[in-house]
N, C-alpha and C. Protein backbone atom coordinates (compact mmCIF):
# COMPACT_ATOMS: atom_id res chain seq x y z
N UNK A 1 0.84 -1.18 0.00
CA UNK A 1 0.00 0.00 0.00
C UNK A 1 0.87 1.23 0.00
N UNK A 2 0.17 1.87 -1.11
CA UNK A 2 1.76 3.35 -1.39
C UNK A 2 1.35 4.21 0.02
N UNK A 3 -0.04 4.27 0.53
CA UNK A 3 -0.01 5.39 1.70
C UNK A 3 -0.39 4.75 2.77
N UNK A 4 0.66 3.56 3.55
CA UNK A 4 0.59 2.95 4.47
C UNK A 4 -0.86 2.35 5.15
N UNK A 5 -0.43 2.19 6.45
CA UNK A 5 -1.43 0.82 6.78
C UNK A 5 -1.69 1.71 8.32
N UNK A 6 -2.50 1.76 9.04
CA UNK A 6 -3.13 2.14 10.23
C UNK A 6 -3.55 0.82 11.16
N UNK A 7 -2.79 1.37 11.90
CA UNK A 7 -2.50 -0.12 13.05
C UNK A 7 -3.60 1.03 14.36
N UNK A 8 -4.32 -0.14 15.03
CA UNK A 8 -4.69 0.55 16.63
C UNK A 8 -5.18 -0.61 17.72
N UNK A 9 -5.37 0.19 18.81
CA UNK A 9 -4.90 -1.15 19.91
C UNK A 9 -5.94 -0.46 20.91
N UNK A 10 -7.44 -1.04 21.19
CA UNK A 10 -8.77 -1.25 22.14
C UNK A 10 -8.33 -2.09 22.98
N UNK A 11 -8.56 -1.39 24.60
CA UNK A 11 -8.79 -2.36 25.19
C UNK A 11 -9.73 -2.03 26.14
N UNK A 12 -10.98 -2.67 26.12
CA UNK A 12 -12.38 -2.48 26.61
C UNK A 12 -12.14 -2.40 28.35
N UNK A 13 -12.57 -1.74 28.96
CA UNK A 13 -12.46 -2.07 30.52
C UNK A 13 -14.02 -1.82 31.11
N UNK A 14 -15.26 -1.09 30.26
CA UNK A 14 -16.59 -0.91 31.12
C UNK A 14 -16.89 -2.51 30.92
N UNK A 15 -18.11 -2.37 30.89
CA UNK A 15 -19.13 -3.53 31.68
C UNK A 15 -20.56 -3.74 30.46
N UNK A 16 -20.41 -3.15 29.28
CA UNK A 16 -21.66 -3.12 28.41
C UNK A 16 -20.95 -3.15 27.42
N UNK A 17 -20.30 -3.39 26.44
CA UNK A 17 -19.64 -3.01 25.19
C UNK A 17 -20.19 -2.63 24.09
N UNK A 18 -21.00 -3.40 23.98
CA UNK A 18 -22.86 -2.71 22.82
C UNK A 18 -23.35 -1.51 23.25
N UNK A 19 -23.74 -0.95 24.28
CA UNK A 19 -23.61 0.01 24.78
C UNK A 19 -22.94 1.18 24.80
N UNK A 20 -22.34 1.10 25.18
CA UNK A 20 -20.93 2.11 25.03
C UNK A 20 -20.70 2.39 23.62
N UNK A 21 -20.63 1.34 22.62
CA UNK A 21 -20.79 1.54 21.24
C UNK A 21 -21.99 2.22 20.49
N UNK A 22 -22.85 2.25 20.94
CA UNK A 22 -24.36 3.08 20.96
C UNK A 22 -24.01 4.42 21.47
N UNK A 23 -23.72 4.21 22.73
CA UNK A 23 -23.42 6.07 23.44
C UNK A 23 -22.32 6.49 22.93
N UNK A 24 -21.33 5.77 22.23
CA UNK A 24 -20.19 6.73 21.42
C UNK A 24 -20.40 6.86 20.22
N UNK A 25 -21.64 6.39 19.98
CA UNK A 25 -21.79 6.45 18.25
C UNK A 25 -22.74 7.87 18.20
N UNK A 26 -23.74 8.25 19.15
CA UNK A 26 -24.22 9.42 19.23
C UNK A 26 -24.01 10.34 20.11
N UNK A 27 -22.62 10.78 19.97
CA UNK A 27 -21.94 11.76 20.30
C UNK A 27 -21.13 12.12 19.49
N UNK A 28 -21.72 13.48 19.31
CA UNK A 28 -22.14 14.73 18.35
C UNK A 28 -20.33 14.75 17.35
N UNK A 29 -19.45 15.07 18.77
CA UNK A 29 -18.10 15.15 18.04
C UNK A 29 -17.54 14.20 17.38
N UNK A 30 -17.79 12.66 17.99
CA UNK A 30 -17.53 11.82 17.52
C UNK A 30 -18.05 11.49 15.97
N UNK A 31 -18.90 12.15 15.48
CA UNK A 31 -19.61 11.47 14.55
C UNK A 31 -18.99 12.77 13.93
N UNK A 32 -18.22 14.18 14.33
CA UNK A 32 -18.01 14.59 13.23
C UNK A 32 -16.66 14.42 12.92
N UNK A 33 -15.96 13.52 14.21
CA UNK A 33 -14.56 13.05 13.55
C UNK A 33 -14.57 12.20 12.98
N UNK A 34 -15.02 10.76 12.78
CA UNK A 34 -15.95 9.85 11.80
C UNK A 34 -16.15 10.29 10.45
N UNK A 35 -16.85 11.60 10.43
CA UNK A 35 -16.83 12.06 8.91
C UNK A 35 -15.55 12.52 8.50
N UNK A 36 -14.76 13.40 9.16
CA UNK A 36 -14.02 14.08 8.87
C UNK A 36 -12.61 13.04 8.12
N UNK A 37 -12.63 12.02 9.37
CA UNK A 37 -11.36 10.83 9.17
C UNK A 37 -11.98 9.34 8.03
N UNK A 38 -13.42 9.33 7.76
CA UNK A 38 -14.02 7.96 7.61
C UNK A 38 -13.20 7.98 5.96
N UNK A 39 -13.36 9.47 5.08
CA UNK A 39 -12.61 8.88 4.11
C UNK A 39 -11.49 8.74 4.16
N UNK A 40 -10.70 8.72 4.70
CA UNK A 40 -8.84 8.21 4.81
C UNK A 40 -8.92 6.38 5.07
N UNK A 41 -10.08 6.20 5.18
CA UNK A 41 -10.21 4.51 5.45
C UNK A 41 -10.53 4.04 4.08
N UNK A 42 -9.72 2.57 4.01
CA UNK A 42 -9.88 2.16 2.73
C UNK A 42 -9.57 0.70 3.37
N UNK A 43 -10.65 -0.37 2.48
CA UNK A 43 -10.61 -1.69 3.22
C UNK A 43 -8.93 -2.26 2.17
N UNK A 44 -8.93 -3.69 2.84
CA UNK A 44 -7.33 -4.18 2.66
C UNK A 44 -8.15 -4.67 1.44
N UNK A 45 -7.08 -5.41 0.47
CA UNK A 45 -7.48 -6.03 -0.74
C UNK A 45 -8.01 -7.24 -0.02
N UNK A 46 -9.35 -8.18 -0.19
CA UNK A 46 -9.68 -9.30 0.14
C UNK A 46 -10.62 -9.32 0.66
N UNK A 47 -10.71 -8.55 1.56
CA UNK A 47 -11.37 -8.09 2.78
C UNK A 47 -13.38 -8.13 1.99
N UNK A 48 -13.95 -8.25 2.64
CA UNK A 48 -15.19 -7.90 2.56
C UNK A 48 -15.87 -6.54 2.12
N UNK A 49 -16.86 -5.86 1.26
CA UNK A 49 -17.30 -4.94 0.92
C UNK A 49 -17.77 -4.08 2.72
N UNK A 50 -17.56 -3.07 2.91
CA UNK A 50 -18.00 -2.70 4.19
C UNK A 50 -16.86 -2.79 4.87
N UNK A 51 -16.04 -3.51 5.20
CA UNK A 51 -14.83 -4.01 6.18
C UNK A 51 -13.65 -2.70 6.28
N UNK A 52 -13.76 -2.06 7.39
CA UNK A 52 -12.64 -0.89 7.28
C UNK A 52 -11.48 -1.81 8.71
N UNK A 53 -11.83 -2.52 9.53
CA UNK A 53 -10.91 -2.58 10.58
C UNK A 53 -10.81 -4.78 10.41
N UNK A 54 -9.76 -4.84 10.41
CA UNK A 54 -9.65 -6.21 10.75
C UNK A 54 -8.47 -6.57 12.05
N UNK A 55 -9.16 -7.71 12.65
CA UNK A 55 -8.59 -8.40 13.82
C UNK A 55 -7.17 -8.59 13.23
N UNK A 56 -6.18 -8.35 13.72
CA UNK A 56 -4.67 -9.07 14.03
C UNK A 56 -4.62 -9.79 15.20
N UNK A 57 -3.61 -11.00 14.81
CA UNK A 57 -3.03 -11.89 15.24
C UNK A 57 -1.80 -11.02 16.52
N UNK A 58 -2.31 -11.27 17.79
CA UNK A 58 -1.50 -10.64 19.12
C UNK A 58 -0.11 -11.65 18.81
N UNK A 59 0.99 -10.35 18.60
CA UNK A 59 2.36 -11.11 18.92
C UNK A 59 2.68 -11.38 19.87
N UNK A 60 2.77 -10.08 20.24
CA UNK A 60 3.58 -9.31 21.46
C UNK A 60 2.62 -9.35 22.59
N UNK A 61 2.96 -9.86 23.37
CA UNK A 61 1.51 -8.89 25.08
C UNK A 61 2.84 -8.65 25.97
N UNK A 62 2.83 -7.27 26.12
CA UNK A 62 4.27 -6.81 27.28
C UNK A 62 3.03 -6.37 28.79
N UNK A 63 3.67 -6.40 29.51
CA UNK A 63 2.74 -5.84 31.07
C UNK A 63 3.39 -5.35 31.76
């Protein structure tokens, strides 16, 4: 890929995860950084129509 690859690293700690995904999806700023960043996303070759984020394989776990 000529304009690299976007790596990121979630790690859930509430208690609802569907939830939380609901209340961060309607919030206001969030949805206008979403627009602002959603076109710089481009799925990998293979990948599914829709598919902007895929699971990696954990190498590393440091603590």
């Amino acid at each position: 890929y000529k304009n690299g690859l976007l790596f990121s690293y979630l790690e859930y700690i509430g208690d609802d995860y569907e939830a939380d995904q609901k209340k961060m999806a309607a919030h206001l700023k969030t949805q206008a950084w979403w627009r602002e960043t959603g076109p710089c996303q481009k799925p990998l070759d293979g990948e599914p129509e829709g598919t902007l984020w895929v699971e990696m394989e954990e190498i590393y776990h440091l603590d």
